[in-house]
Every structure is written in structure tokens, then in C-alpha cells.
Protein backbone atom coordinates (compact mmCIF):
# COMPACT_ATOMS: atom_id res chain seq x y z
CA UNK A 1 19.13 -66.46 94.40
CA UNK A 2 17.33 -69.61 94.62
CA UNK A 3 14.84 -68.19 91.81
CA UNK A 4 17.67 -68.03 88.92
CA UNK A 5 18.38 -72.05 88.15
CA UNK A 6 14.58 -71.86 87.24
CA UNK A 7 14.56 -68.39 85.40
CA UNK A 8 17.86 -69.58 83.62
CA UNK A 9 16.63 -73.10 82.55
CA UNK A 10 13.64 -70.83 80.73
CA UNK A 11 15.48 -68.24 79.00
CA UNK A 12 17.83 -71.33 77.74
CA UNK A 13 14.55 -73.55 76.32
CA UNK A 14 13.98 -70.20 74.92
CA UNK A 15 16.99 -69.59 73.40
CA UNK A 16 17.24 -73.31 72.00
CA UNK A 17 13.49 -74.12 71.09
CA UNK A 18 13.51 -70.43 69.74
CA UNK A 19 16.29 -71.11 66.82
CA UNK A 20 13.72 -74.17 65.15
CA UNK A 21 11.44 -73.12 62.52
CA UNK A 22 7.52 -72.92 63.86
CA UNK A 23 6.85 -76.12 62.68
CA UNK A 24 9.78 -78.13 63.86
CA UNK A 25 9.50 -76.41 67.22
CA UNK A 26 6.16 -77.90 67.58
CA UNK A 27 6.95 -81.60 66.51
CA UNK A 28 10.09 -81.43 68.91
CA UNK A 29 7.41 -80.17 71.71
CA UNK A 30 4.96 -83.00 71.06
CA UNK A 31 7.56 -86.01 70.82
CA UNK A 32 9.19 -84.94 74.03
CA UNK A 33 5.28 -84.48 75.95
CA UNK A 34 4.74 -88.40 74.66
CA UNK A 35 8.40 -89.25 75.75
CA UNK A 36 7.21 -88.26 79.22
CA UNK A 37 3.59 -89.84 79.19
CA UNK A 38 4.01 -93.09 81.56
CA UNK A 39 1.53 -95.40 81.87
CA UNK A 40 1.14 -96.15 85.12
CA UNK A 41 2.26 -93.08 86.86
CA UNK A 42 -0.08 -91.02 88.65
CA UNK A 43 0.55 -87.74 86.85
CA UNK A 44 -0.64 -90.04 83.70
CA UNK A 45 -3.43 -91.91 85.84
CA UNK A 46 -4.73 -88.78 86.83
CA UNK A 47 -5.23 -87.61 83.47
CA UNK A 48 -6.83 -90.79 82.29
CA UNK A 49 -8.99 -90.00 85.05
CA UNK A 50 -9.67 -86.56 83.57
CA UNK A 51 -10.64 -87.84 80.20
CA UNK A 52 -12.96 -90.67 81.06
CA UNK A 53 -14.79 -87.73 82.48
CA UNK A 54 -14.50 -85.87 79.18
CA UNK A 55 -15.41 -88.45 76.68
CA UNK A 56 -18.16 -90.52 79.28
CA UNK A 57 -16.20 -94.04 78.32
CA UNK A 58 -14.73 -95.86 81.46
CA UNK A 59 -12.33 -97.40 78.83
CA UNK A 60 -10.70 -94.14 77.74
CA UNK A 61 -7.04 -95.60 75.85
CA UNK A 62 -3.44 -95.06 76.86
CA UNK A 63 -2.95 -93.73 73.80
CA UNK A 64 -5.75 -91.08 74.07
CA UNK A 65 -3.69 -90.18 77.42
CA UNK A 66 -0.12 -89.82 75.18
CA UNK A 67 -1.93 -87.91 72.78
CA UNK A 68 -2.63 -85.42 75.72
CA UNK A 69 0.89 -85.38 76.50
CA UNK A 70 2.27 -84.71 72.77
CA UNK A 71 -0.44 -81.38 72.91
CA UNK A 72 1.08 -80.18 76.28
CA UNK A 73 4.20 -80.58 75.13
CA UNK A 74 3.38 -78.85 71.64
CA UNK A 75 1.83 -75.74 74.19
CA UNK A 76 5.14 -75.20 75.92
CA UNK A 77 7.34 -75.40 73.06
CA UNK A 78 5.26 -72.39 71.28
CA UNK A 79 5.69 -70.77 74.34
CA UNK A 80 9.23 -71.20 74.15
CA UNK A 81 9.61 -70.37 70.85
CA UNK A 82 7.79 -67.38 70.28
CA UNK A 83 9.14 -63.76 69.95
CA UNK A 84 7.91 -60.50 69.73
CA UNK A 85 8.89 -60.23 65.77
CA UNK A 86 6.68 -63.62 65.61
CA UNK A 87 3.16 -62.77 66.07
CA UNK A 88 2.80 -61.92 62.41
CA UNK A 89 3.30 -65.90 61.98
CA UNK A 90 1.09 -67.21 64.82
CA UNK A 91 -1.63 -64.58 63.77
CA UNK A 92 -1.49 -65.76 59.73
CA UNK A 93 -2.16 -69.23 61.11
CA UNK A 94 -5.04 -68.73 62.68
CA UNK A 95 -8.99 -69.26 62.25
CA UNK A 96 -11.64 -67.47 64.11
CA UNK A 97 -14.99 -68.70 64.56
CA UNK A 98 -18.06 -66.77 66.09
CA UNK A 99 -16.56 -63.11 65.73
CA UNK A 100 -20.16 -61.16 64.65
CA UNK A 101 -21.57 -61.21 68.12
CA UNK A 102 -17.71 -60.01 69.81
CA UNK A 103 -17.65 -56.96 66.83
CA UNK A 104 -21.94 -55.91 68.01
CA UNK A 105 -20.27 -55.93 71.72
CA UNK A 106 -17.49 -53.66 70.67
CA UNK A 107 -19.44 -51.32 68.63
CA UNK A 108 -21.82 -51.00 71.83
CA UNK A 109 -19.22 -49.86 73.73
CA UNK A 110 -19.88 -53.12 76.23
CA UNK A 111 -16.91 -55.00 78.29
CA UNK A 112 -15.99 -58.54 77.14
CA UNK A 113 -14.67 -61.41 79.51
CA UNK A 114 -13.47 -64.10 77.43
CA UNK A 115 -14.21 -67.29 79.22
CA UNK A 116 -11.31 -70.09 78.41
CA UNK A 117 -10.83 -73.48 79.41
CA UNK A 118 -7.32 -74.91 79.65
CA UNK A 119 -7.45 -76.18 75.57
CA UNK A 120 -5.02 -75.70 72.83
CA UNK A 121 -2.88 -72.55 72.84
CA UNK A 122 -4.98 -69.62 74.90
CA UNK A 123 -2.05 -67.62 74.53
CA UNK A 124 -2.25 -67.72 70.87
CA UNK A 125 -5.94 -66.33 71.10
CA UNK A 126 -4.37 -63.39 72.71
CA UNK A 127 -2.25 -62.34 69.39
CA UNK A 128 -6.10 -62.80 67.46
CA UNK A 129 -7.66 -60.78 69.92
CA UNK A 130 -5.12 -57.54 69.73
CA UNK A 131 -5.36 -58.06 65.85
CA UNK A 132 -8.85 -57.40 65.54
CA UNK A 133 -8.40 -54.05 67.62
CA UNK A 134 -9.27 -55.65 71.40
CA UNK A 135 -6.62 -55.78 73.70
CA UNK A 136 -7.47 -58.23 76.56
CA UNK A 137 -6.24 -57.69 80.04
CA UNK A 138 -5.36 -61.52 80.91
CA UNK A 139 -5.67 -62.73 84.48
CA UNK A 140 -2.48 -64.75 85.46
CA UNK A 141 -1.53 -67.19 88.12
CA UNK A 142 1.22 -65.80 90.33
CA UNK A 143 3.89 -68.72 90.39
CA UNK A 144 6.84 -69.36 93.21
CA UNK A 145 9.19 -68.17 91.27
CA UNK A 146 8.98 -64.65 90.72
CA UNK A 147 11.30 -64.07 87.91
CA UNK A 148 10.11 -66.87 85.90
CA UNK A 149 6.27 -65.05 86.42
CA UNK A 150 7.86 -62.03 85.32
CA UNK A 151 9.11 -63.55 81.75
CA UNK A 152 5.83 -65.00 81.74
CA UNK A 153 3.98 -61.63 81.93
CA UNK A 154 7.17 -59.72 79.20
CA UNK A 155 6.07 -62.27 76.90
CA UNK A 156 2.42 -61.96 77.19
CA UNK A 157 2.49 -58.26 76.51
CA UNK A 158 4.29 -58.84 73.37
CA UNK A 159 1.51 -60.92 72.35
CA UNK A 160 -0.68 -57.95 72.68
CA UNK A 161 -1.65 -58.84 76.06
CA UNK A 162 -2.06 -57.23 79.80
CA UNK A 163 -1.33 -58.95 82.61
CA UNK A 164 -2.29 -58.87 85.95
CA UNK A 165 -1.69 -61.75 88.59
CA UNK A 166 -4.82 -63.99 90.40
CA UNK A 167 -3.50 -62.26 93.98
CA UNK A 168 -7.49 -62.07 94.71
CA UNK A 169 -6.52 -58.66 96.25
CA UNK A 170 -9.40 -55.62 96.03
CA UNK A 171 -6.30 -53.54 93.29
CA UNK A 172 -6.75 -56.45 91.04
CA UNK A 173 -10.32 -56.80 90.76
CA UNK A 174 -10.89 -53.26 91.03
CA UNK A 175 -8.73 -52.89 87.87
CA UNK A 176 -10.33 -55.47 85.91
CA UNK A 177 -13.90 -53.75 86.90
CA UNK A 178 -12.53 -50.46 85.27
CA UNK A 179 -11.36 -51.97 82.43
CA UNK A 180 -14.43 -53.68 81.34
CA UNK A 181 -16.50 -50.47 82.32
CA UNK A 182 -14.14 -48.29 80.39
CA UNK A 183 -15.14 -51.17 77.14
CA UNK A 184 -11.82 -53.12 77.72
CA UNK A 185 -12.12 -57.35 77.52
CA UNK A 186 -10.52 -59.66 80.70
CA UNK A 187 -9.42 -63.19 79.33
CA UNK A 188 -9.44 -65.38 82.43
CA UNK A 189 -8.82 -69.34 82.30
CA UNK A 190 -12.05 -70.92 83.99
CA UNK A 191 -12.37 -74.56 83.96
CA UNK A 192 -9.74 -75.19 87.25
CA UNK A 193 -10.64 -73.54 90.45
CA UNK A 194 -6.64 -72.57 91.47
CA UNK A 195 -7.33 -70.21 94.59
CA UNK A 196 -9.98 -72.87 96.53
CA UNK A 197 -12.49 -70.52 96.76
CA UNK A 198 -14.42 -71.03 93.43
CA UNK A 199 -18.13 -71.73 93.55
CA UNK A 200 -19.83 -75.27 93.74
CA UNK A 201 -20.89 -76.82 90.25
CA UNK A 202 -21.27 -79.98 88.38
CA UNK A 203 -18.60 -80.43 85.78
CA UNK A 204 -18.66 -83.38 83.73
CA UNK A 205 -20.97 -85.60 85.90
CA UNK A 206 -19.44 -84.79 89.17
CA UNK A 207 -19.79 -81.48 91.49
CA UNK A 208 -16.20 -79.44 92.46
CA UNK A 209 -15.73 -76.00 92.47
CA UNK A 210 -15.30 -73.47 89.40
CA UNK A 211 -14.02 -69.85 89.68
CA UNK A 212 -16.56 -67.49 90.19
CA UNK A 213 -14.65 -64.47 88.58
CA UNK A 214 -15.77 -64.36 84.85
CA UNK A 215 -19.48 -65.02 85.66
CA UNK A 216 -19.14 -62.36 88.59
CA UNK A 217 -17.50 -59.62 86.46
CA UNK A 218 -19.96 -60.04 83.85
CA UNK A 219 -22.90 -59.90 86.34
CA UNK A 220 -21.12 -56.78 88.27
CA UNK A 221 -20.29 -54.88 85.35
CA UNK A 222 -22.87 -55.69 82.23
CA UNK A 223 -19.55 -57.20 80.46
CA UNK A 224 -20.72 -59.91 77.46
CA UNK A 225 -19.65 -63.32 78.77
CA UNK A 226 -17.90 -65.45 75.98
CA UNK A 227 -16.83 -68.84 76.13
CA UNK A 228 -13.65 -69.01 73.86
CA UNK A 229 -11.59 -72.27 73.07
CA UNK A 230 -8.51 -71.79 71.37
CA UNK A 231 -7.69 -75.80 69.88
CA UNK A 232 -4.65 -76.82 67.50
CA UNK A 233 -4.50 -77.74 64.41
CA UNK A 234 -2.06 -79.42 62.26
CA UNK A 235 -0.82 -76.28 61.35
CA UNK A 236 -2.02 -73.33 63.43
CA UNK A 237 -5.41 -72.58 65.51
CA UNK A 238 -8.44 -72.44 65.17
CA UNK A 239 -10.42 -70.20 68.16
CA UNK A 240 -14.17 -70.87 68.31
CA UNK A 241 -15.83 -68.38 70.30
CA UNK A 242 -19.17 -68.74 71.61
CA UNK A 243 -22.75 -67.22 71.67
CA UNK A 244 -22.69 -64.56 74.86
CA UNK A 245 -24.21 -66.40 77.86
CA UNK A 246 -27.22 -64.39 78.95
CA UNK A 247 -27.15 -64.23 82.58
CA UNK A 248 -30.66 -62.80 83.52
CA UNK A 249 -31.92 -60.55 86.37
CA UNK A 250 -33.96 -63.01 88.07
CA UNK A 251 -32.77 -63.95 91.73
CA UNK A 252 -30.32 -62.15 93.96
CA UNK A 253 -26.51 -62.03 92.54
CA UNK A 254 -25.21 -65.05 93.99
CA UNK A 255 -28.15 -67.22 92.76
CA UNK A 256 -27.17 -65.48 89.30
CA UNK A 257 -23.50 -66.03 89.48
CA UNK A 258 -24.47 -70.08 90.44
CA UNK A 259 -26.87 -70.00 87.58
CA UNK A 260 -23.94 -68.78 85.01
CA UNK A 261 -21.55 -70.82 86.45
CA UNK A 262 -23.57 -73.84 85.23
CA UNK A 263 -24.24 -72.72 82.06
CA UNK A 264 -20.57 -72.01 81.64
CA UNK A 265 -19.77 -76.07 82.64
CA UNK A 266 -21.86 -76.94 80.48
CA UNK A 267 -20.26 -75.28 77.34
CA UNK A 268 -16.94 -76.33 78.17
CA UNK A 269 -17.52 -79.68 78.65
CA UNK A 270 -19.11 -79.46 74.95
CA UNK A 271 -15.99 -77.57 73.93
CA UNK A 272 -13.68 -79.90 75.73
CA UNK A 273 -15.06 -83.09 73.82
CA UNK A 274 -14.87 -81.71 70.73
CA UNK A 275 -10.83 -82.09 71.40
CA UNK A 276 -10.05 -83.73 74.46
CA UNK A 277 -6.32 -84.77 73.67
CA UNK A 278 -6.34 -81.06 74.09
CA UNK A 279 -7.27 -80.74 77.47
CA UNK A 280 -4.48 -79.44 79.39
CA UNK A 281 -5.08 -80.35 82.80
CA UNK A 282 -3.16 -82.49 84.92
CA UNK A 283 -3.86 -81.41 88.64
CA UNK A 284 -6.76 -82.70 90.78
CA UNK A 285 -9.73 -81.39 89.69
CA UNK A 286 -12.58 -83.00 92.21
CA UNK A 287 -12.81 -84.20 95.36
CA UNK A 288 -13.00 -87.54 94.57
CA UNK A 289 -9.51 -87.03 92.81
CA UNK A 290 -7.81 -86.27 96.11
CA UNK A 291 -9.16 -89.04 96.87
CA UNK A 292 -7.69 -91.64 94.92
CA UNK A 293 -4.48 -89.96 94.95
CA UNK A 294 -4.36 -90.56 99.17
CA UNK A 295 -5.07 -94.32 98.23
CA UNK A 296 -2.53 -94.15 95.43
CA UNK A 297 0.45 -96.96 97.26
């Protein structure tokens, strides 16, 4: 019972958010994300923190951080809005860079795990993605609140997506295995390790812990490894996909999956600078960000 006050207060940002038109959906969703930006608290501290990282300047502006804000808050009033009847509107917004190598993968017959960092609209990318005739199983967290997860996943498939949750149980991976054997793609945010148990890697200057999973399902099954970032625009998207990260044969597989892992940092931290107001992550990220929050008065 405990679960409905949340479940209910989404269906109703639904239901309200969901009678604007597109584009005054998405101002409403960026004034409120700025309203909520305060200088000085740690949620907005910490992502200062994150973009100084991003950009390399120690200096990084409050109104760099606000600007983060506003894009968050544009990302959860799409979510709100959207319906199934509005792909068609999402989809005619959108620009896709980088297809050729994605269409040589699917005439081949190979698997595709679409690499994303935490930018823009990744949902969005989904609608693209079912459009051009791929229909991506997409790996999702597994929040408290069950029912809220579950109108999470309805409105993912109406997208033109799959869902399965990050349990880290043998079904799920097994499942994702099959499907990129049978030719099937696996979207699967990348850039923040949520289960602990990601692999050690330097990320913008400073070593934490990535997931291992797309560079290990690529490695395990032959899959093409893309790194896809799906930014905003003014008016719509614009998803620039990546050349396939080559993996190699050389070394045993966890020297591989290391090896990947690095390569992958190192493309989204060039894909996070080229829009870092669009950076959505506001969680510790490194050690050194626990940290300073335990010395945070």
C-alpha cells in the first residue's frame, strides 16, 4: 500500500504534463529543473563537482550547474508527457548520426549493444532505434517502488522497447546473451556503476568503477559495441552513434573486458563534453565524492 502515493503522484504528472503541447511540456520541465537548482546545496555541489570533471576547468559556473538542472528537468517532463500515439512526433524530431556501420551489423546478422551514457533523452533513442527495424532490449534499474518500475517498463515498450531489470541474476543475462546471438541489440546505460560491482577505470582524470556488462556481452557474444549519445536540441534530438569499438583477441577475457572498458571512458568523456549541461548525473560517482560528502557539515 505504501507503493501507491508514489505510483499515483506519476500517473497524475502524467496526466497533467501529458495535456501541454510537446514543446510547452518541455519549457515547463526545464524552468521547474532551474527552480530547483540551489547553489549551495549538496545535490547542486555535487554536480558542480561532476562538471569540473567534464569540462577540466576548476571554475566550472553556477550557471553551467542550472543549465544541468533545466535539461533534467526537460528529461522527466518528456517522460511524463509521452504516449503511445506520440512516437510519430518524437521520431519526426529526430537526427541520427553514424547509422552506415549499425545497418553493415544488421545485414551481417551480428548482435548490437548500444553503449549510452546518462545524456539527453536515451529513451528517445529507443523510438529511432525500433523505426529503423531494430528493436533493443533495454536493461533497466529495478527501483523500490515496484509499481512505479512497472509504468516505467509499460511505457518503454510503447516506445518500441524491451525491458528487463539490472537484478544481475543468471535469467537476465542469459536472456540478453540469446538475444544478441539470435541478432537482437541490448541498450544498457554505462557511464554510472549502480550495482557496486563494475570494473576499475579512469573516467575523466580520476579511477572509479564502470559496469562491465556492455563490454562483457560484446566480448562473450561477438555483439558490435556502439557508443550512442542521445543529446537535445532546441527542438528534438539529435543521436550520434559511434564507430564500433574493436575489442581484440589479445589477452585473456578479463584483460579484454578492462581494455574495452577504457576505450569506452574515453569516448564518453568526448561525448559528454560535447554537451555537458546534458549530463544527467547527480549521485556520487568516485570515491573521492563520498568523500567530500562525509565532510559535507
Amino acid at each position: 500500500m505504501s507503493e501507491l502515493p508514489g505510483y499515483l503522484g506519476y500517473r497524475s504528472m502524467a496526466m497533467g504534463i501529458g495535456s501541454l503541447p510537446l514543446n510547452r511540456a518541455r519549457s515547463w520541465g526545464d524552468r521547474l529543473g532551474r527552480r530547483l537548482a540551489r547553489p549551495g546545496s549538496t545535490r547542486f555541489e555535487l554536480a558542480k563537482r561532476h562538471l569540473r570533471r567534464a569540462v577540466g576547468d576548476a571554475a566550472v559556473s553556477d550557471a553551467l550547474v542550472v543549465d544541468m538542472f533545466g535539461s533534467y528537468g526537460r528529461y522527466w517532463a518528456e517522460v511524463f508527457w509521452f504516449k503511445p500515439d506520440r512516437a510519430n512526433e518524437m521520431f519526426a524530431e529526430s537526427e541520427t548520426v553514424g547509422l552506415d556501420p549499425v545497418y553493415r551489423a544488421k545485414e551481417e546478422g551480428r548482435g548490437m549493444v548500444f553503449a549510452v551514457p546518462h545524456v539527453g533523452n536515451w529513451d528517445a533513442a529507443g523510438i529511432v532505434a525500433h523505426r529503423i527495424g531494430i528493436r533493443p532490449l533495454a536493461v533497466a534499474e529495478d527501483l523500490s517502488n515496484r509499481r512505479v518500475t512497472e509504468w516505467f517498463i509499460d511505457r518503454r515498450r510503447h516506445m518500441g522497447m524491451e525491458v528487463v531489470l539490472a537484478d544481475g541474476s543468471r535469467d537476465t543475462v542469459a536472456k540478453l546473451i540469446r538475444h544478441l546471438r539470435g541478432g537482437g541489440a541490448v541498450a544498457l546505460p554505462s557511464d554510472r556503476d549502480v550495482t557496486g560491482r563494475g570494473v576499475s577505470v579512469e573516467f575523466f582524470g580520476e579511477e572509479t568503477t564502470m559496469p562491465a556488462g556492455p563490454v562483457a556481452l560484446a566480448d562473450r557474444t561477438g555483439a558490435a559495441l556502439f557508443p550512442v549519445a542521445p543529446y537535445f536540441t532546441d527542438s528534438g534530438y539529435r543521436n550520434v552513434i559511434r564507430e564500433e569499438l574493436v575489442l581484440g583477441e589479445d589477452g585473456d577475457r578479463q584483460e579484454r573486458i578492462a581494455r574495452g572498458l577504457t576505450q569506452l571512458a574515453v569516448v564518453f568523456e568526448e561525448m559528454i563534453r560535447e554537451q555537458p549541461s546534458q549530463w544527467h548525473l547527480f549521485q556520487p560517482n568516485w570515491p573521492s565524492d563520498l568523500e567530500w560528502l562525509e565532510s559535507r557539515p
